[in-house]
N, C-alpha and C. Protein backbone atom coordinates (compact mmCIF):
# COMPACT_ATOMS: atom_id res chain seq x y z
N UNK A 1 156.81 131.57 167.39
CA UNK A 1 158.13 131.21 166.93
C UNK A 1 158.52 132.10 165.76
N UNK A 2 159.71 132.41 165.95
CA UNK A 2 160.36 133.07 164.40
C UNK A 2 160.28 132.77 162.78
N UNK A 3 160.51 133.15 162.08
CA UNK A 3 161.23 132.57 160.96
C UNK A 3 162.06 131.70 160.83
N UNK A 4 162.48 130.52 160.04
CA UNK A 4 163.46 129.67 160.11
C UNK A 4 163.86 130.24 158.74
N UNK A 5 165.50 131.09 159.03
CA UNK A 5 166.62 130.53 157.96
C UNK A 5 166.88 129.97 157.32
N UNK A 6 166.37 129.55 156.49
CA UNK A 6 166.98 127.90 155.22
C UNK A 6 168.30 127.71 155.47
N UNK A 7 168.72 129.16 154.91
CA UNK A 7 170.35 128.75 154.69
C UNK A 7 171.43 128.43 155.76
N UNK A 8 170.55 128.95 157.30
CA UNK A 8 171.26 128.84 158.28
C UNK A 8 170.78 127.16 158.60
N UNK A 9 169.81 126.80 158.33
CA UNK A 9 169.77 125.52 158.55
C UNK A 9 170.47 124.56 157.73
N UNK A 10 170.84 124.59 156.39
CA UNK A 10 171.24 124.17 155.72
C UNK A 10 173.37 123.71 156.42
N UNK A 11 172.93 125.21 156.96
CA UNK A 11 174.66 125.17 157.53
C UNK A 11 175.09 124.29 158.74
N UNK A 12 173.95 124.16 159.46
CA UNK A 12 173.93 123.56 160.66
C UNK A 12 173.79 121.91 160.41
N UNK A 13 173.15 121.89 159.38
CA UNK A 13 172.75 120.33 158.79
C UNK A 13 174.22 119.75 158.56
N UNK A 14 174.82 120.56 157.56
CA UNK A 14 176.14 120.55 156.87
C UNK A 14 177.34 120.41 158.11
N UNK A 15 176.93 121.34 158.94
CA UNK A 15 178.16 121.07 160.07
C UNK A 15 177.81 119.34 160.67
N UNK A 16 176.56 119.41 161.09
CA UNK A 16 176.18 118.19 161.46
C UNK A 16 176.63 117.38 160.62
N UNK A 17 176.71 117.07 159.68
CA UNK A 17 177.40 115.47 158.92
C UNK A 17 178.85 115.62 158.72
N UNK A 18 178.91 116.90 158.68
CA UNK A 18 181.02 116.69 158.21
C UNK A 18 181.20 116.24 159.68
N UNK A 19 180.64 116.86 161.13
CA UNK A 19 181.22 116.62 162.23
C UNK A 19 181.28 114.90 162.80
N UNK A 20 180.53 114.26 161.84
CA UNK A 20 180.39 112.80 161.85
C UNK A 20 179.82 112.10 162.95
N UNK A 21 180.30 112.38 163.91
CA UNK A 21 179.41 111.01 165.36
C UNK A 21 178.88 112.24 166.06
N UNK A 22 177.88 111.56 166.49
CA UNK A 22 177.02 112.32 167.23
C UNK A 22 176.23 111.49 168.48
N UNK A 23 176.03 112.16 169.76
CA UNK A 23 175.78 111.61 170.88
C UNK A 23 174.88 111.48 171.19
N UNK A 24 174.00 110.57 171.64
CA UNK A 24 172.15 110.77 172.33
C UNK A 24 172.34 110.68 173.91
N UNK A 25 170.74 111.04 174.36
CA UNK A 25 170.57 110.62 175.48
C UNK A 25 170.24 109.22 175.99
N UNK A 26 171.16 108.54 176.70
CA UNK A 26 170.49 107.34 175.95
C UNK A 26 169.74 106.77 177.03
N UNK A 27 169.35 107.13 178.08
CA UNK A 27 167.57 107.39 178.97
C UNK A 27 166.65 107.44 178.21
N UNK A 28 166.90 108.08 177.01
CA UNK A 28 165.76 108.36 176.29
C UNK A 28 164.74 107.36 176.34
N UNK A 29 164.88 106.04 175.90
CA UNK A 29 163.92 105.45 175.57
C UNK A 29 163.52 104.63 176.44
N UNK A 30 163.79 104.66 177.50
CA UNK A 30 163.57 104.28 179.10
C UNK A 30 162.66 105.44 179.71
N UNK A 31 163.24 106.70 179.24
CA UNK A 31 161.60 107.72 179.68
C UNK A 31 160.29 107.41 178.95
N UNK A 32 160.75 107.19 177.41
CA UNK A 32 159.70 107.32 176.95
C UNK A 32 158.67 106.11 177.08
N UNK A 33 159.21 105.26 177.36
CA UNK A 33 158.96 103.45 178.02
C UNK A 33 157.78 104.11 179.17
N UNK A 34 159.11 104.80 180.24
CA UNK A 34 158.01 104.73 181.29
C UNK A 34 156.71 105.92 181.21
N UNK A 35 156.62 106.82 180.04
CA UNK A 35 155.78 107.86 180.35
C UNK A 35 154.38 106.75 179.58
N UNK A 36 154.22 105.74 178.77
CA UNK A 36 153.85 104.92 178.09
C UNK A 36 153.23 104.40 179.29
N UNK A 37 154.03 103.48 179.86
CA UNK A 37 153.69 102.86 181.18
C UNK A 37 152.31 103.58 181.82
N UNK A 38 152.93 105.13 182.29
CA UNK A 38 152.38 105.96 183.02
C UNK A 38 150.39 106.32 182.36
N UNK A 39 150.41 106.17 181.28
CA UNK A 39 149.59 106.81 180.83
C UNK A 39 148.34 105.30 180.43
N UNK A 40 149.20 104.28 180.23
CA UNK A 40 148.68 103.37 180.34
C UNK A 40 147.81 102.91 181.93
N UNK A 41 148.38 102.99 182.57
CA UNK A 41 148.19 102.48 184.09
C UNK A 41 146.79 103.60 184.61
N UNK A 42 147.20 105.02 184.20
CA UNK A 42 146.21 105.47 184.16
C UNK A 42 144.92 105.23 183.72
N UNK A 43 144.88 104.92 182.35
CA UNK A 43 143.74 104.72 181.65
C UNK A 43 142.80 103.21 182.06
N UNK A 44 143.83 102.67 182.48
CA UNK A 44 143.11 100.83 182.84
C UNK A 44 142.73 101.17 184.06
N UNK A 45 143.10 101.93 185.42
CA UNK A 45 142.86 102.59 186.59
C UNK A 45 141.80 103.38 186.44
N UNK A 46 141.61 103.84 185.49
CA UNK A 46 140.05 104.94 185.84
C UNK A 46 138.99 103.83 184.83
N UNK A 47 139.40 103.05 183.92
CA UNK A 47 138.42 101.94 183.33
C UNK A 47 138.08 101.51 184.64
N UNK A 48 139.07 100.61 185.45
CA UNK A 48 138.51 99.70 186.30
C UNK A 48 137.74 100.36 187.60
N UNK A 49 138.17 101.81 187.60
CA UNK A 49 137.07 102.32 188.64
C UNK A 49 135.90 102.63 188.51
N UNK A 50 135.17 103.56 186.68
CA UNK A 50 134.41 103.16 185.86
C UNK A 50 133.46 101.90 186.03
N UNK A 51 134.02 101.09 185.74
CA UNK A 51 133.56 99.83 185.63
C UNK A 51 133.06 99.51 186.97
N UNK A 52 133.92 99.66 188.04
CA UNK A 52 133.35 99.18 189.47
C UNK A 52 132.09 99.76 189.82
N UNK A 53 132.37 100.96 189.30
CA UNK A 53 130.75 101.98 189.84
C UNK A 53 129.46 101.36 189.37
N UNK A 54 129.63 100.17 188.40
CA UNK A 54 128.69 99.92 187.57
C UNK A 54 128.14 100.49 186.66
N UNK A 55 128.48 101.35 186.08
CA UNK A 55 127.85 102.33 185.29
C UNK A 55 128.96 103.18 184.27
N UNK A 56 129.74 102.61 183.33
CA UNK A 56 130.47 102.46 182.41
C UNK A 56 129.63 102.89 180.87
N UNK A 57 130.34 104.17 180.51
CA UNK A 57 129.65 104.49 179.71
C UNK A 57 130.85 104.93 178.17
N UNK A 58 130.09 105.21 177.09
CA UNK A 58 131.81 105.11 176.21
C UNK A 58 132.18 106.78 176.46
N UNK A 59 131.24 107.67 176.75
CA UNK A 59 131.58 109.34 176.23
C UNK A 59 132.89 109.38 177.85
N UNK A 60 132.43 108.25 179.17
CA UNK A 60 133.25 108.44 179.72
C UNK A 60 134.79 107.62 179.88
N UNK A 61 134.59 106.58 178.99
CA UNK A 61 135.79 105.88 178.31
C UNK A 61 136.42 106.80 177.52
N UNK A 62 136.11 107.47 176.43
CA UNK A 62 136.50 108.30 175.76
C UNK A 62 137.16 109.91 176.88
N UNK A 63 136.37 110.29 177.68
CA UNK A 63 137.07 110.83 178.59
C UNK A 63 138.28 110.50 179.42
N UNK A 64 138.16 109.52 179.56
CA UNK A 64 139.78 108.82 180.42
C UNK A 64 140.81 108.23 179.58
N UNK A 65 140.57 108.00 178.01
CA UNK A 65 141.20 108.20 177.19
C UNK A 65 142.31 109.54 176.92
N UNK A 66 141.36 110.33 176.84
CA UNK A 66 141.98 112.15 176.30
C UNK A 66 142.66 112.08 177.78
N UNK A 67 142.74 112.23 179.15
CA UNK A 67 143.21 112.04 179.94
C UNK A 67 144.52 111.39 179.83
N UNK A 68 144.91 110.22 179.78
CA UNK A 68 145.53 109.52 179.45
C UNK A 68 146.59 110.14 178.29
N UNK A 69 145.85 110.35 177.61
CA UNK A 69 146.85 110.82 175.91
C UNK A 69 147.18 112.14 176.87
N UNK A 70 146.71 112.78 177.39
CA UNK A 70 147.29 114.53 177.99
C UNK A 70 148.36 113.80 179.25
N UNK A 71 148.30 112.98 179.61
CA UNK A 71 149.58 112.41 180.82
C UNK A 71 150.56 112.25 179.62
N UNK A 72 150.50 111.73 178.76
CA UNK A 72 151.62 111.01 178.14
C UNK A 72 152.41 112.25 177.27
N UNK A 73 151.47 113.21 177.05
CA UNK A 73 151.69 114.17 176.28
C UNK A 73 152.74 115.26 176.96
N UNK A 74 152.64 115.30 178.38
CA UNK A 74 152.94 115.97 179.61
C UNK A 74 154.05 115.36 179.66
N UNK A 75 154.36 113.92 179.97
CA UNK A 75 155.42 113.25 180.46
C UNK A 75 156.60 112.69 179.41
N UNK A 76 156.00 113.04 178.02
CA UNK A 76 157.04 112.53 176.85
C UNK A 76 158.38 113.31 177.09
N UNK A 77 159.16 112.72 176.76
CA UNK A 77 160.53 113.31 177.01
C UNK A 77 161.10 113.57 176.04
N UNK A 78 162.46 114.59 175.91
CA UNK A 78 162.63 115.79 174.74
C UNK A 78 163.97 114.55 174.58
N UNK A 79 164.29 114.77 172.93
CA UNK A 79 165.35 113.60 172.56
C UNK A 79 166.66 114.77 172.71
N UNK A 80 167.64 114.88 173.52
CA UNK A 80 168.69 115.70 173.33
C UNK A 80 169.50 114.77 172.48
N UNK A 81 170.37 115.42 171.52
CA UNK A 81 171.63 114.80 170.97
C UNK A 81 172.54 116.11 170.49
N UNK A 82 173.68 115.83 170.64
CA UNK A 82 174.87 116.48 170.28
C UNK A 82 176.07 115.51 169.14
N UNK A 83 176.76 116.76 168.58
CA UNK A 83 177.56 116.50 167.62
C UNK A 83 178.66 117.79 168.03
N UNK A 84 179.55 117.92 167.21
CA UNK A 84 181.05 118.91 167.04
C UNK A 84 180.55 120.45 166.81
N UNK A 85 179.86 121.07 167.54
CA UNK A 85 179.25 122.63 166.91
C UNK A 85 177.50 122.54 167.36
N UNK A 86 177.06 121.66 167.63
CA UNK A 86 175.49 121.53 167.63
C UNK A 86 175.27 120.56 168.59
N UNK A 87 174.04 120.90 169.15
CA UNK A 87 173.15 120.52 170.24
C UNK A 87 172.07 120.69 169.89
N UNK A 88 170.81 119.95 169.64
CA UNK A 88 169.60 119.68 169.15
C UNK A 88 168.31 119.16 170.52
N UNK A 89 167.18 118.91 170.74
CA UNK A 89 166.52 118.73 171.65
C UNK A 89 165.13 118.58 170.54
N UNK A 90 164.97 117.53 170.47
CA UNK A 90 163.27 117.30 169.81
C UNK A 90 162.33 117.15 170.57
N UNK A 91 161.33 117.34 170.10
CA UNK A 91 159.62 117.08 171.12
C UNK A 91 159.20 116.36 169.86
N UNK A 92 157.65 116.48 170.66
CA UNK A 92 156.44 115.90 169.56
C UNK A 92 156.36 116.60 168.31
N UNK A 93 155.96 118.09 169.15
CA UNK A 93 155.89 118.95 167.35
C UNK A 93 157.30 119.24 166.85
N UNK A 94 158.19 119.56 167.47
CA UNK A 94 159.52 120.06 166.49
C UNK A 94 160.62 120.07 167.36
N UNK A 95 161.71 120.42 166.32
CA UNK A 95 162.97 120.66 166.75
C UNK A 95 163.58 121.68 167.26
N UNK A 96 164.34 121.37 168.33
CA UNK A 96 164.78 122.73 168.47
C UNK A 96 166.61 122.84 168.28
N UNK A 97 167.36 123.29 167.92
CA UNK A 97 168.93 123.14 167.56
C UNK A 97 169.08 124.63 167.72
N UNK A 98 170.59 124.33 168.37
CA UNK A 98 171.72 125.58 168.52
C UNK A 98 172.95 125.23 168.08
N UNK A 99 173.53 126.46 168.16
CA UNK A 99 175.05 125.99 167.09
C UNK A 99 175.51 126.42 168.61
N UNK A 100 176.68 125.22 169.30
CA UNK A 100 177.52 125.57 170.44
C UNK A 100 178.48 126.03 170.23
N UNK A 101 179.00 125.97 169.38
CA UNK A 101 179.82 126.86 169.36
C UNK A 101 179.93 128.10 169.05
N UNK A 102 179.04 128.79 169.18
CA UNK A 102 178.33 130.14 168.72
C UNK A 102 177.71 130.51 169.86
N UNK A 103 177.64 130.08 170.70
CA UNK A 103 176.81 130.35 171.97
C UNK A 103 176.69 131.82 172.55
N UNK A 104 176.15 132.52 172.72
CA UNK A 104 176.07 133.66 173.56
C UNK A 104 175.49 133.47 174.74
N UNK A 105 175.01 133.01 175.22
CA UNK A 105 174.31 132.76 176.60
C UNK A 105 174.26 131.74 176.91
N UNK A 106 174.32 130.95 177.82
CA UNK A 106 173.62 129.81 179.11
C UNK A 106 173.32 130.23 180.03
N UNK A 107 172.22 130.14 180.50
CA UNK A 107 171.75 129.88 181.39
C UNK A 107 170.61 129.36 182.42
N UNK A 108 170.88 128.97 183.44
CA UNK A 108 170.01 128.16 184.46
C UNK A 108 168.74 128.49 185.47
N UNK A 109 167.87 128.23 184.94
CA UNK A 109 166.14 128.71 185.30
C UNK A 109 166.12 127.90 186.47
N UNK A 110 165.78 128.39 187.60
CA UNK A 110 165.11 127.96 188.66
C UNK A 110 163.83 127.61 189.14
N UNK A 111 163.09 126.85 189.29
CA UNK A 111 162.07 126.76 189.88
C UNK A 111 161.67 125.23 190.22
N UNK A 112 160.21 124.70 189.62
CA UNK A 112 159.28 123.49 189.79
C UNK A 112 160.68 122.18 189.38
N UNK A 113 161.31 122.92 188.22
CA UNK A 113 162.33 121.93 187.48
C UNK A 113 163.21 122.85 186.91
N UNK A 114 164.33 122.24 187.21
CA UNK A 114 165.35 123.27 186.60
C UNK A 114 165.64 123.56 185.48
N UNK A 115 166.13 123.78 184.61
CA UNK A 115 165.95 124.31 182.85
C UNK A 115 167.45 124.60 182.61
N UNK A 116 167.76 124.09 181.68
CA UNK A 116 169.14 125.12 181.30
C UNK A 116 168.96 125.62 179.62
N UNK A 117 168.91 126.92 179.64
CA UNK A 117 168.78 127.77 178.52
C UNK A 117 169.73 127.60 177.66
N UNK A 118 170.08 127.51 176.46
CA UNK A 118 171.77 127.67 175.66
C UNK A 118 170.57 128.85 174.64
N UNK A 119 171.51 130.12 174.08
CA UNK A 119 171.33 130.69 173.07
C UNK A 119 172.61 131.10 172.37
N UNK A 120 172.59 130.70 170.88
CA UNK A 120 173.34 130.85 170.01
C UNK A 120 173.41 132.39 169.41
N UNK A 121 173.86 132.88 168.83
CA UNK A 121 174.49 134.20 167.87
C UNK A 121 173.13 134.22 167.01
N UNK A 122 172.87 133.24 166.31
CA UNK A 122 171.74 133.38 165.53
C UNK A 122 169.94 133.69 166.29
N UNK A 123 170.00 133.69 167.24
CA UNK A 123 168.77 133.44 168.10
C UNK A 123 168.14 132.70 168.33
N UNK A 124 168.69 131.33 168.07
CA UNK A 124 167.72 130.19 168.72
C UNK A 124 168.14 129.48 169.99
N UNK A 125 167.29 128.89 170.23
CA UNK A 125 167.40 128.52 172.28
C UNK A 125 167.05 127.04 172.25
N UNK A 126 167.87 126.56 173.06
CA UNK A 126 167.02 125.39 173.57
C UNK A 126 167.12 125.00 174.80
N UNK A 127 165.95 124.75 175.37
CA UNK A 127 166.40 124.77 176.80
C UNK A 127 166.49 122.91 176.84
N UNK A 128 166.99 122.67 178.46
CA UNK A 128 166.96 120.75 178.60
C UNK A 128 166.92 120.87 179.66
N UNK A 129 166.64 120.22 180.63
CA UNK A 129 167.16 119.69 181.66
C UNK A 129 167.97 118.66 181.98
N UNK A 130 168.81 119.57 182.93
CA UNK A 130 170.33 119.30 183.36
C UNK A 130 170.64 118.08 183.81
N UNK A 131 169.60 117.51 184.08
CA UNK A 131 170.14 115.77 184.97
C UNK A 131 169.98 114.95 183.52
N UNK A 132 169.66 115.35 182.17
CA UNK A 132 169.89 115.07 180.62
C UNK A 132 171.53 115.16 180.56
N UNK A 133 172.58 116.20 180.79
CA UNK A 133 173.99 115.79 180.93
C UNK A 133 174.51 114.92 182.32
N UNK A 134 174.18 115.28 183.39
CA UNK A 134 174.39 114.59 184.29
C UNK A 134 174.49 112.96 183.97
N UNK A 135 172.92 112.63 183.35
CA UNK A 135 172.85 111.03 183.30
C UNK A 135 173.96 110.93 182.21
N UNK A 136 174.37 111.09 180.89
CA UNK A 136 175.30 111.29 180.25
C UNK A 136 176.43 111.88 179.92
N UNK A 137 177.72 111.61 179.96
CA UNK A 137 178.85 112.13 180.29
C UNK A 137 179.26 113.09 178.84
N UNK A 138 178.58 111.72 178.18
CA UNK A 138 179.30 112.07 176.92
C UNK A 138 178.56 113.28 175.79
N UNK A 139 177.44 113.51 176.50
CA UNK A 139 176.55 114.56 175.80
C UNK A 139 177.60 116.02 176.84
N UNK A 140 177.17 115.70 178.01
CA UNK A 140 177.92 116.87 178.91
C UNK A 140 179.35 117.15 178.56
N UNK A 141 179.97 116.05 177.96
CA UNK A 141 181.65 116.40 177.30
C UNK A 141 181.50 117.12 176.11
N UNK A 142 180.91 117.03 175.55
CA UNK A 142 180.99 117.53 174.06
C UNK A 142 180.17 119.20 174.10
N UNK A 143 178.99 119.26 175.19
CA UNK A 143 178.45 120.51 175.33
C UNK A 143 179.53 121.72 175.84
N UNK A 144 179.90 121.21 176.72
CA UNK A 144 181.26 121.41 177.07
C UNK A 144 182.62 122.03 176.72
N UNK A 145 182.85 121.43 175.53
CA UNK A 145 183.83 121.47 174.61
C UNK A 145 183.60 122.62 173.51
N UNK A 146 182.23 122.66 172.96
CA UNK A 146 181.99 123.63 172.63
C UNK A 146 181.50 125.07 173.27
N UNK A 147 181.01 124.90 174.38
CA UNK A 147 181.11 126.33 175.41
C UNK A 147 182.33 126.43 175.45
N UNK A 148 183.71 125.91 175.65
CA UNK A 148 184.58 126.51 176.21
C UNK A 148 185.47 127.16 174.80
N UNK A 149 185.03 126.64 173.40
CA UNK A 149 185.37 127.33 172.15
C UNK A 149 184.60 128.43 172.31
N UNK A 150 183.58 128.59 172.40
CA UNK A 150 182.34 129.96 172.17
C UNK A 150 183.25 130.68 173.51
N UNK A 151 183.34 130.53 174.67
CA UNK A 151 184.25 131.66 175.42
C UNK A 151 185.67 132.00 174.72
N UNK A 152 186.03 130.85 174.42
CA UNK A 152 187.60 131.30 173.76
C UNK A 152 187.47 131.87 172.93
N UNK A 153 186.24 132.03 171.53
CA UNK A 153 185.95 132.99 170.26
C UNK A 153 185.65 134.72 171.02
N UNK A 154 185.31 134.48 172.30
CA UNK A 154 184.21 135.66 172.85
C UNK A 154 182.66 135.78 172.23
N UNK A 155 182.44 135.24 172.00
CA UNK A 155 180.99 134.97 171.48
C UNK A 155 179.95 134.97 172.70
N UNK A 156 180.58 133.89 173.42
CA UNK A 156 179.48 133.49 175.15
C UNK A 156 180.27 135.02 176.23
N UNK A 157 178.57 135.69 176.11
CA UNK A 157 178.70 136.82 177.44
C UNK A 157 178.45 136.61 178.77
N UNK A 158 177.18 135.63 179.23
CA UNK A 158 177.19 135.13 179.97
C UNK A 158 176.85 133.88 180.05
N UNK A 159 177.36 132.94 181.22
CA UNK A 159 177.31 131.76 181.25
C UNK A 159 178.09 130.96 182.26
N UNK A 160 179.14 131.23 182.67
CA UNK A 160 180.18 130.86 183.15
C UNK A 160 179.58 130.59 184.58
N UNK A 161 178.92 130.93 185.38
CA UNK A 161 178.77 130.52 186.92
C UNK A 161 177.40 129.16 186.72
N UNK A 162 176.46 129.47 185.42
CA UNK A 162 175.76 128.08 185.35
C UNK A 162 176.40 127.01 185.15
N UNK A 163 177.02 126.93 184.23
CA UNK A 163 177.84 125.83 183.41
C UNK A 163 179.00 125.70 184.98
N UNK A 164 179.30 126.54 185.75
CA UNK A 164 180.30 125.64 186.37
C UNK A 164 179.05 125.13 187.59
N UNK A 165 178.01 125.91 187.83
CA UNK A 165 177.07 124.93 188.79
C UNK A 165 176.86 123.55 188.47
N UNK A 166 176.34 123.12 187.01
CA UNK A 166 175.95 121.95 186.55
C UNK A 166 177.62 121.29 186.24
N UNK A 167 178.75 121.73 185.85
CA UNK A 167 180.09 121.00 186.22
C UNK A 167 180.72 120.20 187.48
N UNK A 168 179.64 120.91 188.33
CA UNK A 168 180.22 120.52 190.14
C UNK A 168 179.26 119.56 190.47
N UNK A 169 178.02 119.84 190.08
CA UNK A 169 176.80 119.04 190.28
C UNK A 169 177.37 117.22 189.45
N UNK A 170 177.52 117.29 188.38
CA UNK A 170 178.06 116.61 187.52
C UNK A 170 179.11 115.60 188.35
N UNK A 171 180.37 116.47 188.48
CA UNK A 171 181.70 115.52 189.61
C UNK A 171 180.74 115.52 190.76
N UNK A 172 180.06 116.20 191.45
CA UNK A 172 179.20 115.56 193.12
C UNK A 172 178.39 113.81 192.13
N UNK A 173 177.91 114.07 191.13
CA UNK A 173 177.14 112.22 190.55
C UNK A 173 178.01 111.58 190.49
N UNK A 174 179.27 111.79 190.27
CA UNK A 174 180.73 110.90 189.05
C UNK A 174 180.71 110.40 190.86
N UNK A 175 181.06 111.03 191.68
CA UNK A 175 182.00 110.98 192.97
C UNK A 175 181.18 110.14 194.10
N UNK A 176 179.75 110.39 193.92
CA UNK A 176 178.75 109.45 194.63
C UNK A 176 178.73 107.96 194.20
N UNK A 177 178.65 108.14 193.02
CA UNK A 177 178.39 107.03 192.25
C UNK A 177 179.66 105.86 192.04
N UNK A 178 180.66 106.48 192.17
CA UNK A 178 182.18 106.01 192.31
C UNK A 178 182.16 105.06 193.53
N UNK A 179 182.20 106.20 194.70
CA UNK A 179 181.56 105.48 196.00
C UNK A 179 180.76 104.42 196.28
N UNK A 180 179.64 104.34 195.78
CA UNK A 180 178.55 103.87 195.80
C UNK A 180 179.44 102.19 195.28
N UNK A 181 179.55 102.39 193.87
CA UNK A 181 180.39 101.16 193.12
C UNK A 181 181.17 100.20 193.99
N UNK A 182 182.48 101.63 194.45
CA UNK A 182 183.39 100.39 195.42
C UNK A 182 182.86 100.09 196.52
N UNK A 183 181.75 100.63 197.26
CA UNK A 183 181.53 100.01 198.48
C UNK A 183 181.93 100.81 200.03
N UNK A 184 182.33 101.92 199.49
CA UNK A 184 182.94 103.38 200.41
C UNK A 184 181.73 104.53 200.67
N UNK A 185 180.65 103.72 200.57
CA UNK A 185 179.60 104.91 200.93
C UNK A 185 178.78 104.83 202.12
């Protein structure tokens, strides 16, 4: 990882409170519920198979332990939140924040799981995954709002065919889900 800026953080902090409300994911704590779940179920599942063998020992309790803590560690989920200029994404060890409205790049990684990249003017990145705006409108409105300032400044060079993939993807959930509601599906 780079150097961290003080003063650029300081600015981003500063934008963050004048911009006043700010949005979460609010899955969040329903992932993190179930990665808990997950890691739990594990660990009582290899106890009770342990145990069945007859032969239960602690170095291998302690093994299906670290197991356990590496599922949960794997499956913890990143806290996205947005505000007026900024988009943030936490883990276990740290933070990661971009200024959106400064954006120079988005874009969308393909593979196991899809990724969406944002990089700011200053050089920092954060990537999320995209069904993180999807499940929330109101994180995806405001990300939004500030990409389409960063194109209007000219700041964002590329970006424009991801952001309208995950825009269409977005109205295909609104439009299913609409359906789904009234009973037209």
């Amino acid at each position: 990882m780079g150097r961290r800026d003080d003063a650029r953080d300081d600015t981003v902090d500063a934008h963050a409170q004048e911009a006043g409300r700010a949005v979460y994911d609010r899955r969040w704590t329903g992932d993190l519920h179930s990665s808990i779940r997950c890691a739990a179920l594990l660990f009582g599942m290899l106890l009770l198979i342990d145990w069945g063998s007859g032969h239960p020992t602690w170095w291998r309790t302690a093994l299906w332990l670290a197991l356990s803590v590496l599922l949960f560690l794997v499956l913890h989920p990143r806290r996205v939140s947005a505000g007026e200029g900024w988009l943030a994404s936490r883990g276990l060890i740290g933070t990661q924040r971009v200024r959106t409205d400064m954006l120079v790049s988005l874009r969308s990684l393909e593979g196991v799981s899809q990724r969406l990249v944002l990089r700011d003017a200053f050089g920092d990145r954060v990537e999320l995954d995209p069904q993180v705006l999807v499940n929330n409108p109101d994180l995806w409105y405001r990300l939004h709002e500030d990409v389409r300032r960063s194109a209007e400044l000219g700041s964002l060079l590329c970006g424009a065919t991801a952001l309208r993939h995950i825009q269409e993807r977005i109205e295909r959930e609104t439009a299913h889900t609409v359906f789904k509601m009234s009973g037209m599906e």
